[in-house]
Protein backbone atom coordinates (compact mmCIF):
# COMPACT_ATOMS: atom_id res chain seq x y z
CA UNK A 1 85.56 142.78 35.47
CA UNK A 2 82.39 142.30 33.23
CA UNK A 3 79.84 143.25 35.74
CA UNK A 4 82.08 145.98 36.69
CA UNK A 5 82.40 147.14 32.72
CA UNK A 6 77.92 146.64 32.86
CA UNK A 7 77.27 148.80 35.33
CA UNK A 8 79.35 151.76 34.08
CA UNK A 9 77.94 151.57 30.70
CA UNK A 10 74.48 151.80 32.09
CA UNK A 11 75.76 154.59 34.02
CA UNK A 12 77.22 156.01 31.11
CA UNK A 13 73.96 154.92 28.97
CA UNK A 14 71.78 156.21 31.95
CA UNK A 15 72.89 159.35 32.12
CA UNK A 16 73.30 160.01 28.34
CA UNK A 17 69.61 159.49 28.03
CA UNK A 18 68.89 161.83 30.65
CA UNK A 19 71.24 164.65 28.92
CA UNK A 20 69.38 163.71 25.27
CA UNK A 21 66.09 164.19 27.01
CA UNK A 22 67.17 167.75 28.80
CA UNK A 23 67.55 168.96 25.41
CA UNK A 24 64.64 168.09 24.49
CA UNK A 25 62.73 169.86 27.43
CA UNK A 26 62.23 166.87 29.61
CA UNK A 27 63.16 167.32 33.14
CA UNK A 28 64.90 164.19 34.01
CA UNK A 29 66.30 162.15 37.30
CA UNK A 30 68.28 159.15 36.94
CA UNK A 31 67.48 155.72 38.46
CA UNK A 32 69.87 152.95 38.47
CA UNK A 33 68.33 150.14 40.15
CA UNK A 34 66.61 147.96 38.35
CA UNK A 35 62.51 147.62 39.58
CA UNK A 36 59.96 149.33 37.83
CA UNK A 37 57.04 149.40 40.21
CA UNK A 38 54.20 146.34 38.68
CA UNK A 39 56.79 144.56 36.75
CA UNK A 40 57.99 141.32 37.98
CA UNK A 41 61.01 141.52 35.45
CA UNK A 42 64.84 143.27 36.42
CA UNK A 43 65.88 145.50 34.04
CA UNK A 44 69.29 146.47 33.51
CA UNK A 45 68.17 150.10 34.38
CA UNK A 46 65.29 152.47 34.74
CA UNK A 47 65.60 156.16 33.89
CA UNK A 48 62.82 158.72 34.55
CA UNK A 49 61.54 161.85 32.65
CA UNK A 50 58.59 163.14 33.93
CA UNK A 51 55.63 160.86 32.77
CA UNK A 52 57.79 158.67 30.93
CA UNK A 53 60.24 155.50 31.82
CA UNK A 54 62.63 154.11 30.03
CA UNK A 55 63.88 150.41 30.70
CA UNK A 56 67.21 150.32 29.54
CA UNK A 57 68.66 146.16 28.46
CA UNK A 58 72.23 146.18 28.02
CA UNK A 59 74.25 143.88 25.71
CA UNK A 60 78.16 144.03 25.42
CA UNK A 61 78.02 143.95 21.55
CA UNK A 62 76.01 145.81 18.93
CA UNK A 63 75.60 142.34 16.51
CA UNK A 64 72.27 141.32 15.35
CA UNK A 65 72.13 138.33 17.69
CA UNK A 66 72.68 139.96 21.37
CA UNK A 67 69.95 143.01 20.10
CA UNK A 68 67.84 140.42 18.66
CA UNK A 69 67.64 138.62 22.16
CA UNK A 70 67.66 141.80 24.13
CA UNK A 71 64.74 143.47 22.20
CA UNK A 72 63.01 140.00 22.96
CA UNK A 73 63.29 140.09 26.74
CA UNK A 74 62.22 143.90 26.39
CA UNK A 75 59.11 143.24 24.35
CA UNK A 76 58.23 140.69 26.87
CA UNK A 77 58.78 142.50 30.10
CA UNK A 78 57.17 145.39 28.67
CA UNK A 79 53.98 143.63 27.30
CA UNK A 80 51.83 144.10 30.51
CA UNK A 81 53.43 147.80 31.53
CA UNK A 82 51.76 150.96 30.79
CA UNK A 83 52.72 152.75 27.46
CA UNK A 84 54.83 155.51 28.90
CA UNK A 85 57.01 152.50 29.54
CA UNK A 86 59.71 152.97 26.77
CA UNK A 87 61.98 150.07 25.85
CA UNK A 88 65.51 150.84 24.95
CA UNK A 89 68.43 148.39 24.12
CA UNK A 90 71.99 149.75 25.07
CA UNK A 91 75.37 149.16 23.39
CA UNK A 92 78.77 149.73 23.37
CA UNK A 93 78.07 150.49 19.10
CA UNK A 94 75.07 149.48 17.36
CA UNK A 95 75.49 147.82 14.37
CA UNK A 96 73.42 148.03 11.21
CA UNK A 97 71.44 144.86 11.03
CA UNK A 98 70.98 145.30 14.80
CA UNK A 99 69.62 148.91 14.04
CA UNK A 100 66.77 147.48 11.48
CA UNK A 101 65.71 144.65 13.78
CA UNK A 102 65.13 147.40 17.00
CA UNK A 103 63.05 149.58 13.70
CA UNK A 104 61.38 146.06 12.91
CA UNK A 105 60.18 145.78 16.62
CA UNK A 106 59.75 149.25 17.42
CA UNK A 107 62.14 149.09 20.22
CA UNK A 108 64.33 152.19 20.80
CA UNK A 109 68.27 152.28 21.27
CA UNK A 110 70.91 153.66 22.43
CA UNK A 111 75.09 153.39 22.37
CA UNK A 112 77.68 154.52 24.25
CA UNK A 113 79.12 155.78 20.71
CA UNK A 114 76.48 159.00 20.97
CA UNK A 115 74.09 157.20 18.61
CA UNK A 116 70.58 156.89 19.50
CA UNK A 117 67.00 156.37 17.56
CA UNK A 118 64.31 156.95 20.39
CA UNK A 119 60.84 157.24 19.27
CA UNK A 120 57.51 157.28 21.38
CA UNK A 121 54.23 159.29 21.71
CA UNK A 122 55.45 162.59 21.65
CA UNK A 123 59.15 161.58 21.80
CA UNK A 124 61.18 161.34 18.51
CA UNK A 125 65.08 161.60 18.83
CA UNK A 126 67.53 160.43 16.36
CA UNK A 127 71.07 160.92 16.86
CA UNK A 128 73.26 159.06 13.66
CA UNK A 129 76.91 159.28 12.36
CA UNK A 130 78.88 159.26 15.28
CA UNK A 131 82.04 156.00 14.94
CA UNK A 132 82.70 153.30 17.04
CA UNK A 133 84.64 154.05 19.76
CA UNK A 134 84.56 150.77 21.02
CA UNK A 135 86.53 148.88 17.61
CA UNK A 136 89.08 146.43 18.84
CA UNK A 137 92.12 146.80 17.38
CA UNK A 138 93.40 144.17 14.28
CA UNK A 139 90.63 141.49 13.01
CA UNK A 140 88.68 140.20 15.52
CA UNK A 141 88.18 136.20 15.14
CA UNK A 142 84.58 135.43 13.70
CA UNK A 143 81.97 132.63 13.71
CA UNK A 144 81.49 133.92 10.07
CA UNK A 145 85.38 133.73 9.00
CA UNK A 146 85.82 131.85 5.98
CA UNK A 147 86.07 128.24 7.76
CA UNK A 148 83.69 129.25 10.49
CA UNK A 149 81.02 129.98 8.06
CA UNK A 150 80.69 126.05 7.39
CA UNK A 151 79.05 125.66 10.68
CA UNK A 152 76.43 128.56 9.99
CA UNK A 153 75.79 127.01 6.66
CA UNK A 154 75.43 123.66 8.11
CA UNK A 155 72.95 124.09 10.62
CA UNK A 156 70.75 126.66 8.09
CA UNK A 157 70.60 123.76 5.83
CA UNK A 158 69.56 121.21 8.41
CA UNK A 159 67.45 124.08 10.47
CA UNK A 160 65.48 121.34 11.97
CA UNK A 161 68.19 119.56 12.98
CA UNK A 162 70.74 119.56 16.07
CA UNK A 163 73.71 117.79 15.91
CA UNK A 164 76.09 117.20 18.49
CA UNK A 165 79.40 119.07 17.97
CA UNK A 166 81.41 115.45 16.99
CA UNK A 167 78.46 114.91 14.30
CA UNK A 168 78.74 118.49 12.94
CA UNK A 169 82.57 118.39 13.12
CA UNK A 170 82.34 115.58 10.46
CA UNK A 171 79.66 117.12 8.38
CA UNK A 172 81.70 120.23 7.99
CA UNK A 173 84.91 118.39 7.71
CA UNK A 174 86.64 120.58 10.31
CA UNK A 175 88.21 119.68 13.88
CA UNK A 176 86.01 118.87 16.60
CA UNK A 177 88.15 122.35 18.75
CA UNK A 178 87.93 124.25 15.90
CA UNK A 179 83.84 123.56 15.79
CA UNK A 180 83.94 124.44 19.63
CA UNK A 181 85.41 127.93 19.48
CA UNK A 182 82.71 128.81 16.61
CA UNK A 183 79.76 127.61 18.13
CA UNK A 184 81.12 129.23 21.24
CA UNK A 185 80.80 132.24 19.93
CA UNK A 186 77.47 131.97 18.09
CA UNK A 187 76.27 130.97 21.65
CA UNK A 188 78.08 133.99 22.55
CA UNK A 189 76.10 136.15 20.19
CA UNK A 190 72.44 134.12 21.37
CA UNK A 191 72.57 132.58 17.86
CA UNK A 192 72.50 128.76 19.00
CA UNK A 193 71.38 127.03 22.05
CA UNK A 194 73.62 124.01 23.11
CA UNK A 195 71.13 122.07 24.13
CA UNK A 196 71.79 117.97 25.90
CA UNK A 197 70.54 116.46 22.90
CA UNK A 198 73.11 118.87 20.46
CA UNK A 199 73.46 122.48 18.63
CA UNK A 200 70.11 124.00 18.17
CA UNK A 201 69.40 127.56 16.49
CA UNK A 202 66.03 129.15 17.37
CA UNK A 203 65.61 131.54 14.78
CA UNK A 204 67.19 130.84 11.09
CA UNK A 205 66.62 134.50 10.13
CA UNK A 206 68.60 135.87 12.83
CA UNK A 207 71.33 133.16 12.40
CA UNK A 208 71.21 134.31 8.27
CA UNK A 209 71.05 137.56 8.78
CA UNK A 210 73.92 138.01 11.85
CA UNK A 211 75.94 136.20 8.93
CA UNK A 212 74.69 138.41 6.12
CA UNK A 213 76.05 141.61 8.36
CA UNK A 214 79.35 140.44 8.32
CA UNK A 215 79.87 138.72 4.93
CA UNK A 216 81.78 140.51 2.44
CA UNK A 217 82.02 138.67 -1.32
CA UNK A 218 85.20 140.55 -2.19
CA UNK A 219 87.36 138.65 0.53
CA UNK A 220 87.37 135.98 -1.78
CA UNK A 221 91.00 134.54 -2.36
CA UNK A 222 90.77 135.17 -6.58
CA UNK A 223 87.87 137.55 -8.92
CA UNK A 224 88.54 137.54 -12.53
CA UNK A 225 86.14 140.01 -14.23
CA UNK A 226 85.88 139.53 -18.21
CA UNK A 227 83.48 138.91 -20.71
CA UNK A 228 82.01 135.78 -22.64
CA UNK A 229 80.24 136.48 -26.24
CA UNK A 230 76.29 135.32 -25.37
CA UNK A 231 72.73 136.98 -26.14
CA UNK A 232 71.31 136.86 -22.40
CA UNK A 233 72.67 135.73 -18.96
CA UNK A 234 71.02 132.21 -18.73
CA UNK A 235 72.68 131.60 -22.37
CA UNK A 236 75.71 132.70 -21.06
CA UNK A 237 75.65 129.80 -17.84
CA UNK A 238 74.52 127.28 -19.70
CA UNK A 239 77.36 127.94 -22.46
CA UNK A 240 79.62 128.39 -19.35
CA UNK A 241 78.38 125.05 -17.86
CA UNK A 242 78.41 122.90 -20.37
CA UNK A 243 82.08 123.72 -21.16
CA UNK A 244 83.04 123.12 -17.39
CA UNK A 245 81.17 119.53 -17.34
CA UNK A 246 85.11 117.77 -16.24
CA UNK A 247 85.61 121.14 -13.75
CA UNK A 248 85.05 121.42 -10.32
CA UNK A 249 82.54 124.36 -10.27
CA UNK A 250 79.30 126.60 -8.65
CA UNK A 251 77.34 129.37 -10.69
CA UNK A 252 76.12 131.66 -7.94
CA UNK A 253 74.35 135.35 -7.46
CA UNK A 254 72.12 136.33 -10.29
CA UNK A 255 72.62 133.12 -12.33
CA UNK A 256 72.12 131.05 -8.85
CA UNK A 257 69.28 132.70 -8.28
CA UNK A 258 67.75 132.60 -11.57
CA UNK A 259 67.97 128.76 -11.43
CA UNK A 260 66.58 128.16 -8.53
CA UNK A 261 63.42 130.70 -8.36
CA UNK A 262 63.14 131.97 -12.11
CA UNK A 263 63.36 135.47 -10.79
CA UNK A 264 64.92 138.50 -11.97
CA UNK A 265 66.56 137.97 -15.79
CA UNK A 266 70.53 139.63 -15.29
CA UNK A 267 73.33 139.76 -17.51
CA UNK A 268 76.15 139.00 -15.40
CA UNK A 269 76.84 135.37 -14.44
CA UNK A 270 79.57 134.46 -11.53
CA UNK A 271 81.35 131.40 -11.03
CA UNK A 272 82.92 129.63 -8.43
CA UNK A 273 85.75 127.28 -9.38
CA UNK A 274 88.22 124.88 -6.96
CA UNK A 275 91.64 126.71 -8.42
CA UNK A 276 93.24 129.73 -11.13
CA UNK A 277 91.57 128.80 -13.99
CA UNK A 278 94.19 128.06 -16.52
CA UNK A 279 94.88 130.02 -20.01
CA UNK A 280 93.42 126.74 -21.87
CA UNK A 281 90.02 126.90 -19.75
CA UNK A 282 89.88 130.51 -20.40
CA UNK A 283 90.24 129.72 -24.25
CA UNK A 284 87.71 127.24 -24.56
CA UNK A 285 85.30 129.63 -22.58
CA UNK A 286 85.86 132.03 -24.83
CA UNK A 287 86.51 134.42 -22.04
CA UNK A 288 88.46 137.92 -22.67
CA UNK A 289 89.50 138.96 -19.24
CA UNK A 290 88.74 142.72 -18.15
CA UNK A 291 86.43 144.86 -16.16
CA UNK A 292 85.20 146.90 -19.04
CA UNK A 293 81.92 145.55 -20.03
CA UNK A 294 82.14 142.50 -18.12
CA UNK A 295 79.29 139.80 -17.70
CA UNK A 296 81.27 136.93 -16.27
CA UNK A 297 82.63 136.24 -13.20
CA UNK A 298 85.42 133.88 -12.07
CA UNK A 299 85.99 133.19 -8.69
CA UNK A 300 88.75 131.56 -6.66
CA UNK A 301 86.55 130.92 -2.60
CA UNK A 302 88.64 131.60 0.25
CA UNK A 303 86.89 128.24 1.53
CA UNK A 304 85.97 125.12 -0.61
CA UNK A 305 82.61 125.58 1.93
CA UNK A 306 81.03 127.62 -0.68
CA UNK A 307 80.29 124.23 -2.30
CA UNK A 308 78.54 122.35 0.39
CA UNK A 309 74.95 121.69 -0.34
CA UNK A 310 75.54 122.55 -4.22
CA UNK A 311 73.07 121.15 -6.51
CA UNK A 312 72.33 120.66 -10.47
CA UNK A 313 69.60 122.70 -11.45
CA UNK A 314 68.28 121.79 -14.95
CA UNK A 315 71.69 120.95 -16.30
CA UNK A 316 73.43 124.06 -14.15
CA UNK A 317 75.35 122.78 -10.83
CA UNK A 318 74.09 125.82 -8.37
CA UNK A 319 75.44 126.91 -5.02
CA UNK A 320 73.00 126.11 -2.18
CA UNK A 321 70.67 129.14 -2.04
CA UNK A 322 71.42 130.26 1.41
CA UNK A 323 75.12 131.21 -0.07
CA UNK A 324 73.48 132.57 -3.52
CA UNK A 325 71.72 134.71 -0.80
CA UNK A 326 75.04 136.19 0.68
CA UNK A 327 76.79 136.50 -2.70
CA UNK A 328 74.03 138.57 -4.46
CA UNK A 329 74.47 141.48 -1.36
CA UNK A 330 77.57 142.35 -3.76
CA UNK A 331 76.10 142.13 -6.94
CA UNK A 332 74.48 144.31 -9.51
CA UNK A 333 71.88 144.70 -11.38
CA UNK A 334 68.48 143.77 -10.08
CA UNK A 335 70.93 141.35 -7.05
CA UNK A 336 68.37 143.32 -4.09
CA UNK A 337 64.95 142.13 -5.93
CA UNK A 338 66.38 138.37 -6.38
CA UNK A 339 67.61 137.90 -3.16
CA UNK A 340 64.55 138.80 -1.51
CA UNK A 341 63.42 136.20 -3.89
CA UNK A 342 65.36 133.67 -2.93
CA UNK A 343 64.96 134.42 0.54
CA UNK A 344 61.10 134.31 1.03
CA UNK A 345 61.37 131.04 -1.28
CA UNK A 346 63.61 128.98 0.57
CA UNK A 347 64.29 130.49 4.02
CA UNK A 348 63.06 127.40 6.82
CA UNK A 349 60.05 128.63 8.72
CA UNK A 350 58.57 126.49 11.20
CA UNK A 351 59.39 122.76 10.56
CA UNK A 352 60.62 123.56 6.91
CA UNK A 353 64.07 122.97 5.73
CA UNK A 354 65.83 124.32 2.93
């Protein structure tokens, strides 16, 4: 059923193209087998248009990991080919992070949604705004779901590491099946490699940023906005921290940030604590709760996970910065600025860890 679902969207893909490039004034034939004459590689597809080819890679999801992984196979299969050979990565609906890494690479796209961003020496065609036809109904189950996300955060914290699934079962405090189905799928999505020896990832900015696509801060089980009476956002955490020395607690986003790189001063300082905070906490914070104005806030996680790999930072107990990273894409202020901060700082490369 799956080969039979790939070779109709490359039909489908195929013969878009060739309609896209009619309007543009190239006279176009359709090819569907997969040789391109000099190239020891099988693509998924090559169209024709007059002096130019297109090698069309097909992946059955839009999500930053299958494009990632497609545009690599196409930027190596297309390394020793002529320039008029065009690369082009097809899916059912492309996805935003998937749409910056093919603009990273310079690798064109296409999906079956009637979106496309083709451009080439003498070739530019954009085509943007058109909806997924391909959403699944209800919530699809995620690697990134709320439990899930421990695994992610695991192995970006150990990105030199590769545990086997019992070892990272234990680490993340979650059942050995559960671990299974969620590193199934990030295999799914080319993320990790199960390897004999245990879960590997290849590329921790792909892994972060797949995650990053899908995270969303305001699926949080509790957010209390309010305000605290202070003169400047790290006053304001260290007043809030020093009152919540007996309280299970995180500062993350700007404040996180702040304390771990010293980058970007910001007002507003957010909190992660185990349960409701109760009126007497609120009291002794000082806090008047409200949206109006607000520079604090409190926040209930839909997963204790948040707190794994939290660490005191000059008196301040800090979220790890890879979820500081994810919690500052829905903040204010100068949130964009630090988290490219925070990023660059403490994102593994090579043999680093975080």
């Amino acid at each position: 059923m799956q080969l039979q679902f790939q070779d109709q969207a490359i039909r489908q893909a195929s013969e878009r193209l060739a309609e896209i490039l009619q309007k543009w004034g190239k006279e176009s034939s359709v090819r569907y087998d997969a040789n391109f004459p000099g190239s020891s590689f099988l693509f998924d597809s090559v169209v024709t248009a007059g002096r130019y080819f297109f090698a069309l890679e097909w992946k059955s999801s839009g999500a930053l990991g299958p494009v990632a992984h497609a545009v690599l196979r196409l930027k190596r299969a297309t390394s020793n080919l002529p320039r008029s050979v065009i690369p082009l990565v097809v899916v059912p609906y492309m996805g935003e992070a998937g749409r910056a890494h093919c603009e990273q690479y310079g690798v064109g796209w296409l999906d079956l949604s009637g979106n496309t961003s083709i451009v080439a020496p003498g070739l530019y065609v954009e085509v943007l705004g058109h909806a997924n036809r391909y959403r699944r109904p209800g919530r699809v189950e995620s690697a990134f779901g709320p439990k899930g996300a421990r695994v992610a955060r695991w192995l970006l914290m150990h990105p030199t590491e590769a545990p086997r699934q019992r070892d990272l079962a234990v680490a993340t405090g979650l059942d050995e099946g559960y671990v299974s189905r969620v590193i199934r799928k990030l295999a799914e999505s080319e993320l990790v490699v199960r390897r004999a020896y245990g879960i590997a990832i290849g590329d921790a900015n792909r892994l972060l940023d797949a995650w990053h696509e899908e995270y969303r801060f305001d699926r949080h089980r509790l957010l209390i906005p309010g305000h605290i009476a202070a003169t400047s956002g790290d006053s304001l955490t260290r007043g809030i921290a020093r009152m919540l020395t007996a309280v299970p607690y995180a500062v993350t986003g700007l404040a996180a940030a702040w304390a771990w790189t010293r980058y970007a001063s910001f007002r507003l300082s957010t909190v992660y604590l185990e349960e409701v905070p109760s009126t007497e906490l609120t009291r002794a914070l000082g806090f008047r709760e409200g949206a109006r104005g607000a520079n604090t806030w409190l926040v209930v996680p839909n997963d204790a996970g948040v707190f794994h790999g939290a660490d005191e930072v000059e008196g301040i107990r800090c979220v790890h910065p890879v979820q500081a990273y994810l919690d500052l894409k829905a903040h204010p202020e100068r949130a964009h600025e630090a988290a490219d901060e925070i990023r660059s700082q403490f994102l593994p490369r090579g043999d680093d860890a975080w």
